[in-house]
N, C-alpha and C. Protein backbone atom coordinates (compact mmCIF):
# COMPACT_ATOMS: atom_id res chain seq x y z
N UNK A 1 55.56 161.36 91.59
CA UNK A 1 55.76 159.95 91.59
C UNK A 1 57.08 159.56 90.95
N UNK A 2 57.57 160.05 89.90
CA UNK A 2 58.68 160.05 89.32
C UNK A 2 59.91 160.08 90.02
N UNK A 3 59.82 161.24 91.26
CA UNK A 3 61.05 160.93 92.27
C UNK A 3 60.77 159.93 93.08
N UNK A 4 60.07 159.05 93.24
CA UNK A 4 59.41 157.98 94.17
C UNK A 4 60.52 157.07 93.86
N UNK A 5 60.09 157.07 92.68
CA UNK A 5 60.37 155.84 91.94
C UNK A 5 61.98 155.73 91.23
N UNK A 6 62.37 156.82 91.21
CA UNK A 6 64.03 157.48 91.06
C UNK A 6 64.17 156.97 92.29
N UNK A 7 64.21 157.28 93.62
CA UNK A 7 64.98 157.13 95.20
C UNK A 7 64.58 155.32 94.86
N UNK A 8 63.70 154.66 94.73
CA UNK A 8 63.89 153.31 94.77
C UNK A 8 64.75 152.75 93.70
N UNK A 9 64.59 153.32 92.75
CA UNK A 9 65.85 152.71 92.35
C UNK A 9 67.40 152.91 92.38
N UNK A 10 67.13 154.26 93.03
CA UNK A 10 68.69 154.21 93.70
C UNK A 10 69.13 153.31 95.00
N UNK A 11 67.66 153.11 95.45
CA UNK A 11 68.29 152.94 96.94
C UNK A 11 68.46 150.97 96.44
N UNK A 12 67.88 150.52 95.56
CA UNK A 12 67.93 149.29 95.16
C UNK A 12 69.50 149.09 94.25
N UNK A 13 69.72 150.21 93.94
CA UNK A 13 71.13 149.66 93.21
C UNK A 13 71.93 149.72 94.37
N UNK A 14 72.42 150.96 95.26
CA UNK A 14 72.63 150.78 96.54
C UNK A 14 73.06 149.42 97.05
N UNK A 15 71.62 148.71 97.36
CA UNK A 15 71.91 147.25 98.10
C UNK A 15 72.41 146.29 97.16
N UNK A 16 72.41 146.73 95.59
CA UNK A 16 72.84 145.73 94.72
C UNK A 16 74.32 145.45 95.50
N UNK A 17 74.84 146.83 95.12
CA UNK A 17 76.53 147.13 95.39
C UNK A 17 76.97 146.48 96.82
N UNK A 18 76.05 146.74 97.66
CA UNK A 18 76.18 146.24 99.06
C UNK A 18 76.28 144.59 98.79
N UNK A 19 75.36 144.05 98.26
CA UNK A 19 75.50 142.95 98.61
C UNK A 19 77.03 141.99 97.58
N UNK A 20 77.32 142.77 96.52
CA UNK A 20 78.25 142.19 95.49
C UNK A 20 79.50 142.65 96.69
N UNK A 21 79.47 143.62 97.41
CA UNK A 21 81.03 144.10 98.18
C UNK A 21 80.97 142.34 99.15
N UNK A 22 79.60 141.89 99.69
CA UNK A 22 79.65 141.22 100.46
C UNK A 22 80.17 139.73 99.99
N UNK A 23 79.80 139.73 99.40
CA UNK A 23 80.08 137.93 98.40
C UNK A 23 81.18 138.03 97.62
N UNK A 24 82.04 136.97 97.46
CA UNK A 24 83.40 136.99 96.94
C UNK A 24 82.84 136.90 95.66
N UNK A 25 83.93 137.11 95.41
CA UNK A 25 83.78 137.66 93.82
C UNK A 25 84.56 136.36 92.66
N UNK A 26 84.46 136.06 91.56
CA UNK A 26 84.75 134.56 90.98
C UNK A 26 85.97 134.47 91.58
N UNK A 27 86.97 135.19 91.44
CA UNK A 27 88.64 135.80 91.28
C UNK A 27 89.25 135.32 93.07
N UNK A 28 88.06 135.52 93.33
CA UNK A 28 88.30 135.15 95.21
C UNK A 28 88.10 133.78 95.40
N UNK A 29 87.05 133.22 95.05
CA UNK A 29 86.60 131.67 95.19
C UNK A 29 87.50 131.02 94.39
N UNK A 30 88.52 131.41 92.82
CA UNK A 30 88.97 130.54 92.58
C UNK A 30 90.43 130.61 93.59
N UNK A 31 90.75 131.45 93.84
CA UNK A 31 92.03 131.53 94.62
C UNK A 31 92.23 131.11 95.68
N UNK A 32 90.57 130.80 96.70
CA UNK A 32 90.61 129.87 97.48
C UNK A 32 90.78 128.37 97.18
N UNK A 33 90.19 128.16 96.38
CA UNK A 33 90.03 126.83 96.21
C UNK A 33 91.74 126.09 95.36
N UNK A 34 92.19 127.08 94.53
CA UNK A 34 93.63 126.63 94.02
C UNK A 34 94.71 126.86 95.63
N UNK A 35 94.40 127.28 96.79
CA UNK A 35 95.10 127.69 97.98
C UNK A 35 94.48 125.86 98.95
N UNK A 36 93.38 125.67 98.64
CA UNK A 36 93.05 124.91 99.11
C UNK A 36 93.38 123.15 98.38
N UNK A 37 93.89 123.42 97.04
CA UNK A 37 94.35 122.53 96.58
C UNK A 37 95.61 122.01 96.82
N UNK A 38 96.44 123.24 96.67
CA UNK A 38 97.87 123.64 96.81
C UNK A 38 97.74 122.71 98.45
N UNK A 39 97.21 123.28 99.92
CA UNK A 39 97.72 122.53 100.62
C UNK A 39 97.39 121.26 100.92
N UNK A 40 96.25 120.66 100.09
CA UNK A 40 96.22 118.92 99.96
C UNK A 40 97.18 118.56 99.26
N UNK A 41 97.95 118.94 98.44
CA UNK A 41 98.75 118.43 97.83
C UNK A 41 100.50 118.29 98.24
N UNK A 42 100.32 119.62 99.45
CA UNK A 42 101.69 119.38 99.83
C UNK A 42 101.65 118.55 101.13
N UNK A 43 100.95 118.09 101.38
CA UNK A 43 100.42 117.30 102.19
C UNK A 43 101.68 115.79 102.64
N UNK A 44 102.65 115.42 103.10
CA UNK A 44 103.59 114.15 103.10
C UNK A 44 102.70 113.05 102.82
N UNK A 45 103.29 112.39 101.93
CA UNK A 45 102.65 111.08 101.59
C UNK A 45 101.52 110.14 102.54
N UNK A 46 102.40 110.10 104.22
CA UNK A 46 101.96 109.51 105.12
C UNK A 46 100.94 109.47 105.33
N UNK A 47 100.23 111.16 105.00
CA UNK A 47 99.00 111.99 105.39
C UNK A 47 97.73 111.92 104.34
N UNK A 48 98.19 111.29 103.25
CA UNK A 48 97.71 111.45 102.08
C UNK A 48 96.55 110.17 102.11
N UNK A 49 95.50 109.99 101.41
CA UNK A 49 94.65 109.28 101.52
C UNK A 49 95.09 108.18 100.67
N UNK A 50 94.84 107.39 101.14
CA UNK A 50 95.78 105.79 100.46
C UNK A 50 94.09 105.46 99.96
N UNK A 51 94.43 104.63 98.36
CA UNK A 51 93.40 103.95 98.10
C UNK A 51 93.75 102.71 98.91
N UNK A 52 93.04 101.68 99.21
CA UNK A 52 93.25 100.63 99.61
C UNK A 52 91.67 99.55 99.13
N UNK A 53 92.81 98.18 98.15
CA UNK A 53 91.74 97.35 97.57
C UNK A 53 91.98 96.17 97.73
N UNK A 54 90.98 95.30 97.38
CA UNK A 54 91.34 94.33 98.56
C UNK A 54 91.17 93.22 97.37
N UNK A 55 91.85 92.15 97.40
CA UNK A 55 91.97 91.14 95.99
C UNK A 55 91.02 90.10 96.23
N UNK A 56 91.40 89.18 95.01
CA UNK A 56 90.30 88.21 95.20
C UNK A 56 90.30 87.48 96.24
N UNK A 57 91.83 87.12 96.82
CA UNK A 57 92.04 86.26 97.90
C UNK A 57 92.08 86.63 99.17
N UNK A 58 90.96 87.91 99.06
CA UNK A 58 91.46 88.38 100.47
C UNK A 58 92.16 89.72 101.32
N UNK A 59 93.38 89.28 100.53
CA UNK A 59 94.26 90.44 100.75
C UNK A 59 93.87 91.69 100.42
N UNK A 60 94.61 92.45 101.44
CA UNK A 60 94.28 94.10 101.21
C UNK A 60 95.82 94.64 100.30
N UNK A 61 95.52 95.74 99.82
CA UNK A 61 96.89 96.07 99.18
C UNK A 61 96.37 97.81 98.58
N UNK A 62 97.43 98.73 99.21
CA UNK A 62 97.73 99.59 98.51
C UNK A 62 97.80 99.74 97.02
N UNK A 63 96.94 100.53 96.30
CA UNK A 63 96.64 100.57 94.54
C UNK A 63 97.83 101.22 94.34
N UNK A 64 99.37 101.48 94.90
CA UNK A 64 100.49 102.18 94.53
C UNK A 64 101.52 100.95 93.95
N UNK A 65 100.81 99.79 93.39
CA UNK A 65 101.64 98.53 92.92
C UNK A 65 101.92 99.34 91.56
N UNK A 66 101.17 100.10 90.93
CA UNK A 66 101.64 100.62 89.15
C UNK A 66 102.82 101.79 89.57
N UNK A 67 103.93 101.67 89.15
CA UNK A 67 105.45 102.94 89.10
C UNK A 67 104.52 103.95 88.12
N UNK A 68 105.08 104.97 88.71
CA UNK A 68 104.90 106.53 87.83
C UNK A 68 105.60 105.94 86.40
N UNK A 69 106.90 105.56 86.78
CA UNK A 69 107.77 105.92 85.35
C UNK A 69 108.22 103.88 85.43
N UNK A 70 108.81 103.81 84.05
CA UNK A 70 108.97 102.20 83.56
C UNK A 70 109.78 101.85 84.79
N UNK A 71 109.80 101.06 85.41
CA UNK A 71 111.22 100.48 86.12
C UNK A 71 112.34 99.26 85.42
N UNK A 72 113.15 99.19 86.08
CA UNK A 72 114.35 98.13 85.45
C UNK A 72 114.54 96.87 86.02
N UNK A 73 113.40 96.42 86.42
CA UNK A 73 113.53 95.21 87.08
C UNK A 73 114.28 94.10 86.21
N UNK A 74 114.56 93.30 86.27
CA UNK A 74 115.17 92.47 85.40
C UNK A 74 113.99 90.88 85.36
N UNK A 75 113.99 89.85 84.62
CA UNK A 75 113.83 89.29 84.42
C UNK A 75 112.59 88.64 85.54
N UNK A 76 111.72 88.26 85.21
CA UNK A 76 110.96 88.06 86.62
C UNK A 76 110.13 86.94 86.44
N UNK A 77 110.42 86.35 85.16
CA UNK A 77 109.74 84.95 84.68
C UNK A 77 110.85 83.56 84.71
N UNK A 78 110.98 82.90 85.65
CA UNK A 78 111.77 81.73 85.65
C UNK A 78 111.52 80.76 84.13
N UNK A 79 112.61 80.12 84.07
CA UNK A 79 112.69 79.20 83.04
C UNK A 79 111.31 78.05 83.37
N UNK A 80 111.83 77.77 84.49
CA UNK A 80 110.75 76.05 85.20
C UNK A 80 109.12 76.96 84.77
N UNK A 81 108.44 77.88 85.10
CA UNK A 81 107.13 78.36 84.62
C UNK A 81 106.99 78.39 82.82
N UNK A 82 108.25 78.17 81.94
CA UNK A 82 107.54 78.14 80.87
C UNK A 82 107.74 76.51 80.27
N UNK A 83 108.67 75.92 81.53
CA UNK A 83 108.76 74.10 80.90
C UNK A 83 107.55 73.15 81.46
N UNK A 84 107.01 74.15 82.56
CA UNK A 84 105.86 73.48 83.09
C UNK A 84 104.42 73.85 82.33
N UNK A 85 104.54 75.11 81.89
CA UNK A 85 103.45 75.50 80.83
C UNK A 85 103.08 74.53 79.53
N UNK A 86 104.65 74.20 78.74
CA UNK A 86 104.62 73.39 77.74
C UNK A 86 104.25 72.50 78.14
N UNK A 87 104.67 71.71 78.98
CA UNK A 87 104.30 70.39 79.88
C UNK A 87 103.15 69.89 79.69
N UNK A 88 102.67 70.61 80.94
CA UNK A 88 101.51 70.64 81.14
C UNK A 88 100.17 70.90 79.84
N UNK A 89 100.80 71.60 79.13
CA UNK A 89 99.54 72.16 77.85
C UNK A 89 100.30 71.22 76.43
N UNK A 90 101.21 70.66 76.70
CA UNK A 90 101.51 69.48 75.57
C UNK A 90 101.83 70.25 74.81
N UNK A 91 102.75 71.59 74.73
CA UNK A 91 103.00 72.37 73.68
C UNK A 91 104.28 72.07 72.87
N UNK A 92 104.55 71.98 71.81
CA UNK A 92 105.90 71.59 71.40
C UNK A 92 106.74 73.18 70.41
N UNK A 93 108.09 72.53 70.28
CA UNK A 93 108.98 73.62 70.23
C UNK A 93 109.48 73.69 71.73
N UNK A 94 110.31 74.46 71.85
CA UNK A 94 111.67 74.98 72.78
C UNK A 94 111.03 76.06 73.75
N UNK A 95 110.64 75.65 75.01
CA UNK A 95 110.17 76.26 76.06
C UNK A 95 111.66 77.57 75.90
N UNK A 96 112.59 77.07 76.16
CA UNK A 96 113.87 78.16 75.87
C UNK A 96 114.15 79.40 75.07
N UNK A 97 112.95 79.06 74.04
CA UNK A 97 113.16 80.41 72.89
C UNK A 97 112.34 81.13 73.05
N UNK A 98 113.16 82.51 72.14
CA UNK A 98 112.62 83.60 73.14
C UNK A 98 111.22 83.61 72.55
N UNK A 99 111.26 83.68 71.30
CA UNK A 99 109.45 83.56 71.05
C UNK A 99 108.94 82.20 71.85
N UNK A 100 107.61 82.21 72.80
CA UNK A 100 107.28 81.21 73.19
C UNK A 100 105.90 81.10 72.20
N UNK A 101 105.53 80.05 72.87
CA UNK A 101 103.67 79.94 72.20
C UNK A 101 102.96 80.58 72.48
N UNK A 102 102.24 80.97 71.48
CA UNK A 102 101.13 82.28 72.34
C UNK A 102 100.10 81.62 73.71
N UNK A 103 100.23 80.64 73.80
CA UNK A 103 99.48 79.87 75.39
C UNK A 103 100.12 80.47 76.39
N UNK A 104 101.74 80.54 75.98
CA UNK A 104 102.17 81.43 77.20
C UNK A 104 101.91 82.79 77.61
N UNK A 105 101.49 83.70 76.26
CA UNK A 105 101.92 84.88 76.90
C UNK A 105 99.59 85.24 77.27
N UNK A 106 99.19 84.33 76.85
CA UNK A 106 98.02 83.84 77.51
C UNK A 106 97.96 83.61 78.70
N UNK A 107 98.20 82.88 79.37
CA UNK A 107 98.51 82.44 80.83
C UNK A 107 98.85 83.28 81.55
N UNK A 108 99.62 84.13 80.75
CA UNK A 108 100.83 85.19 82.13
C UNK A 108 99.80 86.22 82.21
N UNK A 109 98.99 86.57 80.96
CA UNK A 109 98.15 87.38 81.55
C UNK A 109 96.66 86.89 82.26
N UNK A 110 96.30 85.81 81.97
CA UNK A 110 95.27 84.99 82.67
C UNK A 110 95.36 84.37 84.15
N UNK A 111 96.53 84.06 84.34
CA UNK A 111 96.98 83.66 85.42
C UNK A 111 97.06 84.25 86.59
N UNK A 112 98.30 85.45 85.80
CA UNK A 112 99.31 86.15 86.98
C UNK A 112 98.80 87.60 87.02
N UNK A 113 98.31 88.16 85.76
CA UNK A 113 97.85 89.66 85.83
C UNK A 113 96.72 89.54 86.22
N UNK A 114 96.20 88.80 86.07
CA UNK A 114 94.85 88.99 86.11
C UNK A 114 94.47 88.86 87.99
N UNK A 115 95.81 88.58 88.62
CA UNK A 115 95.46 88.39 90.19
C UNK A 115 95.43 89.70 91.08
N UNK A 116 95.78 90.76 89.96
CA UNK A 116 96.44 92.31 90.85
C UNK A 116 94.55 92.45 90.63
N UNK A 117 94.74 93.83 91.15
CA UNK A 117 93.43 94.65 91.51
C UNK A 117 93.05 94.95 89.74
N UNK A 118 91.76 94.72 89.68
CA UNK A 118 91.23 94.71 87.95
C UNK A 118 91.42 95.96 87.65
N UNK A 119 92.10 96.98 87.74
CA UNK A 119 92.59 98.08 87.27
C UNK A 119 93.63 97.77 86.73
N UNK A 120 95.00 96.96 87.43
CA UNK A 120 96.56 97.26 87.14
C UNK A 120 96.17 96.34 85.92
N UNK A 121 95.90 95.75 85.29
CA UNK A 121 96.22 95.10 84.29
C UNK A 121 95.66 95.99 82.76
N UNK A 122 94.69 96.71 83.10
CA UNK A 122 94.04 97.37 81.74
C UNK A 122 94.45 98.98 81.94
N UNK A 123 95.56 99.44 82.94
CA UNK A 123 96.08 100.32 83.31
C UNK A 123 97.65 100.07 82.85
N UNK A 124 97.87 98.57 82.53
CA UNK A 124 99.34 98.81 81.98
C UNK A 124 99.19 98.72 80.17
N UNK A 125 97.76 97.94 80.22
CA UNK A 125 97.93 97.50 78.52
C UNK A 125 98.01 99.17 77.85
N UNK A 126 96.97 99.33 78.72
CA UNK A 126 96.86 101.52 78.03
C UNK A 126 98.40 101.78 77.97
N UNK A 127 99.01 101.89 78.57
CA UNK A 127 100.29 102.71 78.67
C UNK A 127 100.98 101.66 77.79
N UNK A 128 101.20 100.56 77.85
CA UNK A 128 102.55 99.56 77.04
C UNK A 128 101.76 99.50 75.48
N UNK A 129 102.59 100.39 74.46
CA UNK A 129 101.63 100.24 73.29
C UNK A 129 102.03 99.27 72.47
N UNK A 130 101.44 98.57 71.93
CA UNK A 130 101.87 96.81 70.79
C UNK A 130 102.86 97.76 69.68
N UNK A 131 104.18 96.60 69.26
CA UNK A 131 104.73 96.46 68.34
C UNK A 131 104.70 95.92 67.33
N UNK A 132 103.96 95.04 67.64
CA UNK A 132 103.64 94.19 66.92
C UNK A 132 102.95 93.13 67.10
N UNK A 133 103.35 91.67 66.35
CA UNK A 133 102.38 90.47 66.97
C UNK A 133 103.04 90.03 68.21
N UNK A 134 102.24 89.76 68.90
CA UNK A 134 102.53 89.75 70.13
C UNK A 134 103.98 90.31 71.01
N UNK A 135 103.88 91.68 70.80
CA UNK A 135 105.08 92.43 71.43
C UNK A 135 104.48 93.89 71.81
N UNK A 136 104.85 94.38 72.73
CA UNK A 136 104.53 95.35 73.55
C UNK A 136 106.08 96.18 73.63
N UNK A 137 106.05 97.56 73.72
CA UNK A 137 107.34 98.58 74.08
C UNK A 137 107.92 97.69 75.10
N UNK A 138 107.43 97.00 76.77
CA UNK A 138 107.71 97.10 77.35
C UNK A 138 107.05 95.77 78.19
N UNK A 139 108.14 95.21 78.70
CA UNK A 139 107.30 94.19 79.69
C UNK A 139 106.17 94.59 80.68
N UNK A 140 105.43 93.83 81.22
CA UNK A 140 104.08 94.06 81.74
C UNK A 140 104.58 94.61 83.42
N UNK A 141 105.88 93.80 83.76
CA UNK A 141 106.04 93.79 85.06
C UNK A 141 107.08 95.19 85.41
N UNK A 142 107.82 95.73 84.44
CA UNK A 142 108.51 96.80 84.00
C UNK A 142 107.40 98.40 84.96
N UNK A 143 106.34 97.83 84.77
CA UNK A 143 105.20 99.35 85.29
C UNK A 143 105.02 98.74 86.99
N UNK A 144 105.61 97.86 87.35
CA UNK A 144 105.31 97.74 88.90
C UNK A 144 106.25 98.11 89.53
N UNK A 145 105.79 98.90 91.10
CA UNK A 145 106.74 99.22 91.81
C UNK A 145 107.07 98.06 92.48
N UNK A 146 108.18 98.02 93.65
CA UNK A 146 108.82 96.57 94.17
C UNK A 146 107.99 95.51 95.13
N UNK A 147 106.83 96.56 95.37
CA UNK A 147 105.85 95.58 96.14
C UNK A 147 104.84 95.09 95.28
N UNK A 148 104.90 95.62 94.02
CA UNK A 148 104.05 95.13 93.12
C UNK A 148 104.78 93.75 92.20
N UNK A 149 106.17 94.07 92.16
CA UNK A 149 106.74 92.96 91.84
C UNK A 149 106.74 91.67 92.94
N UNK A 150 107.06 92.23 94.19
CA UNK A 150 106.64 90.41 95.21
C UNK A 150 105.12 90.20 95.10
N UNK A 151 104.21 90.83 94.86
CA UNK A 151 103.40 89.69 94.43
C UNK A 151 103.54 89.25 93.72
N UNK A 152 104.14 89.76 92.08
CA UNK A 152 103.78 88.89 90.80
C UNK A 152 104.90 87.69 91.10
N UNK A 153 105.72 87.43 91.74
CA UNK A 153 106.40 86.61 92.29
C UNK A 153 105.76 85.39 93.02
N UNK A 154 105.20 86.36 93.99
CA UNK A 154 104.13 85.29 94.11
C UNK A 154 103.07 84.69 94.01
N UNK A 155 102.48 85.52 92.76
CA UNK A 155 101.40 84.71 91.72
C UNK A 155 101.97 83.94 91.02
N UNK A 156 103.73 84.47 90.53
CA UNK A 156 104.33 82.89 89.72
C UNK A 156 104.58 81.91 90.50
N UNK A 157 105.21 81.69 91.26
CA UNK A 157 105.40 80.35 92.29
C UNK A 157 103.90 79.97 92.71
N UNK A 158 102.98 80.31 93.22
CA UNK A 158 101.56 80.02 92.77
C UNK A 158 101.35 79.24 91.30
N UNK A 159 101.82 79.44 90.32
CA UNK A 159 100.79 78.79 89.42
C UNK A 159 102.39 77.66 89.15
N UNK A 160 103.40 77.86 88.98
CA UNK A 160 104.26 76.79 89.45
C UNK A 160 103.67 75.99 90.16
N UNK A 161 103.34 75.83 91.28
CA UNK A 161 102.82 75.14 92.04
C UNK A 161 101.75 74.13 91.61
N UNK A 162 101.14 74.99 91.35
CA UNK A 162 100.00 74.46 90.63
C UNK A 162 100.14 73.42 89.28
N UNK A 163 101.19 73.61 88.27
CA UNK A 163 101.70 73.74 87.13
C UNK A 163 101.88 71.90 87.52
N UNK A 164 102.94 72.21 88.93
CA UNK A 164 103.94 70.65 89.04
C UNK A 164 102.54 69.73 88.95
N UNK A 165 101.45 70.34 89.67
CA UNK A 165 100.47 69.15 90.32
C UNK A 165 99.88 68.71 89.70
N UNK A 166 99.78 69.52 88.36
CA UNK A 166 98.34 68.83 86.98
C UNK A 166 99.53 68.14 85.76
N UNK A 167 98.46 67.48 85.28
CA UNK A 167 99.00 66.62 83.98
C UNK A 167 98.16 67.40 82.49
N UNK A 168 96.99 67.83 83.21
CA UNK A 168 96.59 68.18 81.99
C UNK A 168 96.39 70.25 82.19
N UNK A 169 95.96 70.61 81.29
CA UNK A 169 95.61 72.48 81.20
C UNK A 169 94.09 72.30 81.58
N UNK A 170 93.12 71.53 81.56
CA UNK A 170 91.73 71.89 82.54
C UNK A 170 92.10 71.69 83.90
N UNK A 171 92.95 70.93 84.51
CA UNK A 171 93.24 70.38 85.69
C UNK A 171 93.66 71.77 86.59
N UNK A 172 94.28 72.14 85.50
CA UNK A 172 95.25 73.36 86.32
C UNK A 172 94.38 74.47 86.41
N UNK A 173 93.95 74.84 85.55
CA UNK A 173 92.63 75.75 85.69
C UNK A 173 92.01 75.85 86.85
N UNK A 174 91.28 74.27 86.78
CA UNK A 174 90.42 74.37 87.51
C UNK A 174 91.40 74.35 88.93
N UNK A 175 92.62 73.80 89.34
CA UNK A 175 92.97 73.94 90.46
C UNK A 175 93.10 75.79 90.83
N UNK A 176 93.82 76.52 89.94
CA UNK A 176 94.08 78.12 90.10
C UNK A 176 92.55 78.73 90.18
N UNK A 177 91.91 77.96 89.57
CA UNK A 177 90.21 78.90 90.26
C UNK A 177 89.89 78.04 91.37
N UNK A 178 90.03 77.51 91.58
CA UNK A 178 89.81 76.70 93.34
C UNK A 178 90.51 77.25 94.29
N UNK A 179 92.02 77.77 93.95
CA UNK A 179 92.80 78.04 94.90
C UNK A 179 93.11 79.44 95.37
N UNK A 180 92.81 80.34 93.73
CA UNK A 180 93.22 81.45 93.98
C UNK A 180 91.75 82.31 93.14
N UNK A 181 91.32 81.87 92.72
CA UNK A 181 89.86 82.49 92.28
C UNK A 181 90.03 82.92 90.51
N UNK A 182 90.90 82.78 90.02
CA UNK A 182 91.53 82.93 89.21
C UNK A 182 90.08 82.26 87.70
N UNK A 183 89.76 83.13 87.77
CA UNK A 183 88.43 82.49 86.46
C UNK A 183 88.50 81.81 84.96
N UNK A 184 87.76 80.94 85.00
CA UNK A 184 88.15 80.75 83.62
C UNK A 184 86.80 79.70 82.56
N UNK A 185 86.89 79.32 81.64
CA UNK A 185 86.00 78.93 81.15
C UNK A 185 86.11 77.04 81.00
N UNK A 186 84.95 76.89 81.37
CA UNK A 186 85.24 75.30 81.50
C UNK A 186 84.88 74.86 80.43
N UNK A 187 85.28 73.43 80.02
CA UNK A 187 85.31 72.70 78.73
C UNK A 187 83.73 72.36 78.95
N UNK A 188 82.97 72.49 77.59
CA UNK A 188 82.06 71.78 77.65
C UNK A 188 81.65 70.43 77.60
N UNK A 189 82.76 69.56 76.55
CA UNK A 189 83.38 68.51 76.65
C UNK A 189 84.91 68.05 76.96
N UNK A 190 84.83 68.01 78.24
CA UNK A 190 86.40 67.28 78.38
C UNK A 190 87.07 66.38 78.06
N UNK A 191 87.98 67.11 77.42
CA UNK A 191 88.84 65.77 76.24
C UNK A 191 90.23 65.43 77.37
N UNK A 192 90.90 64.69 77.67
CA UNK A 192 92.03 63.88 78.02
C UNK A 192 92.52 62.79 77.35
């Protein structure tokens, strides 16, 4: 019985070996799969799977509005959006200086950031780290590529717009959440 039982377990290690020759081995599966990475990745852009998200208003838009690296756009906030801000919100001091009121740098992100896809805005605060009171390394619009800058262009002429038409800051509100979906919190008592 002893050789019985010797030949089965030879003939069982046997098929062990057989079946390990048959199945890849870790060293094989990872080399497929880094071969299989390698050619999604060299893949031309064209070919490449586009996120595509679609905003509050509608619009569809490629999620490639955030730049890899800072860009140098220059200046992208008109003077008239911070005389209509004061204006409109009865703020005093010099719309002109460079420190504005903190209502402004409120707005720009309530307004105008807040219109991209709800990623780009808590995707630039991560990367732009504070200096201080109210200062950041880097402007907000600095991380958009150039199609990400014509919208914020045209989320500012949007709330311009908006800006000329109200007398008061609930007015305008409520017109930018009427018009552009743009949310916000309503007065419980409205003062004018």
């Amino acid at each position: 019985m002893g050789d019985l039982d010797e030949k089965d377990a030879i003939k069982g290690h046997n098929q062990q070996e057989e079946n390990l020759k048959k199945t890849p081995s870790k060293q094989e599966d990872l080399a497929r799969i880094f071969e299989e990475t390698e050619l999604r990745n060299k893949k031309p852009d064209t070919e490449k799977e586009k996120t595509i998200i679609r905003l509050i208003n509608g619009e569809e838009l490629d999620l490639n509005v955030l730049a890899s690296t800072i860009q140098k756009h220059g200046p992208q906030f008109s003077q008239e959006f911070y005389n209509q801000i004061y204006r409109v919100y009865g703020l005093t001091g010099d719309p002109k200086a460079f420190r504005k009121d903190k209502v402004c740098a409120d707005l720009t992100i309530e307004v105008i950031y807040s219109r991209f896809n709800k990623e780009v805005l808590p995707t630039i605060q991560i990367q732009n780290k504070y200096k201080g009171y109210m200062e950041r390394e880097h402007k907000y619009y600095q991380f958009l590529t150039d199609e990400g800058i014509l919208m914020l262009q045209d989320f500012i002429g949007d709330a311009i717009a908006a800006l000329e038409k109200c007398n008061t800051a609930y007015d305008f509100r409520k017109m930018m959440f009427e018009d552009h979906k743009v949310a916000f919190q309503t007065d419980l008592f409205r003062q004018d």
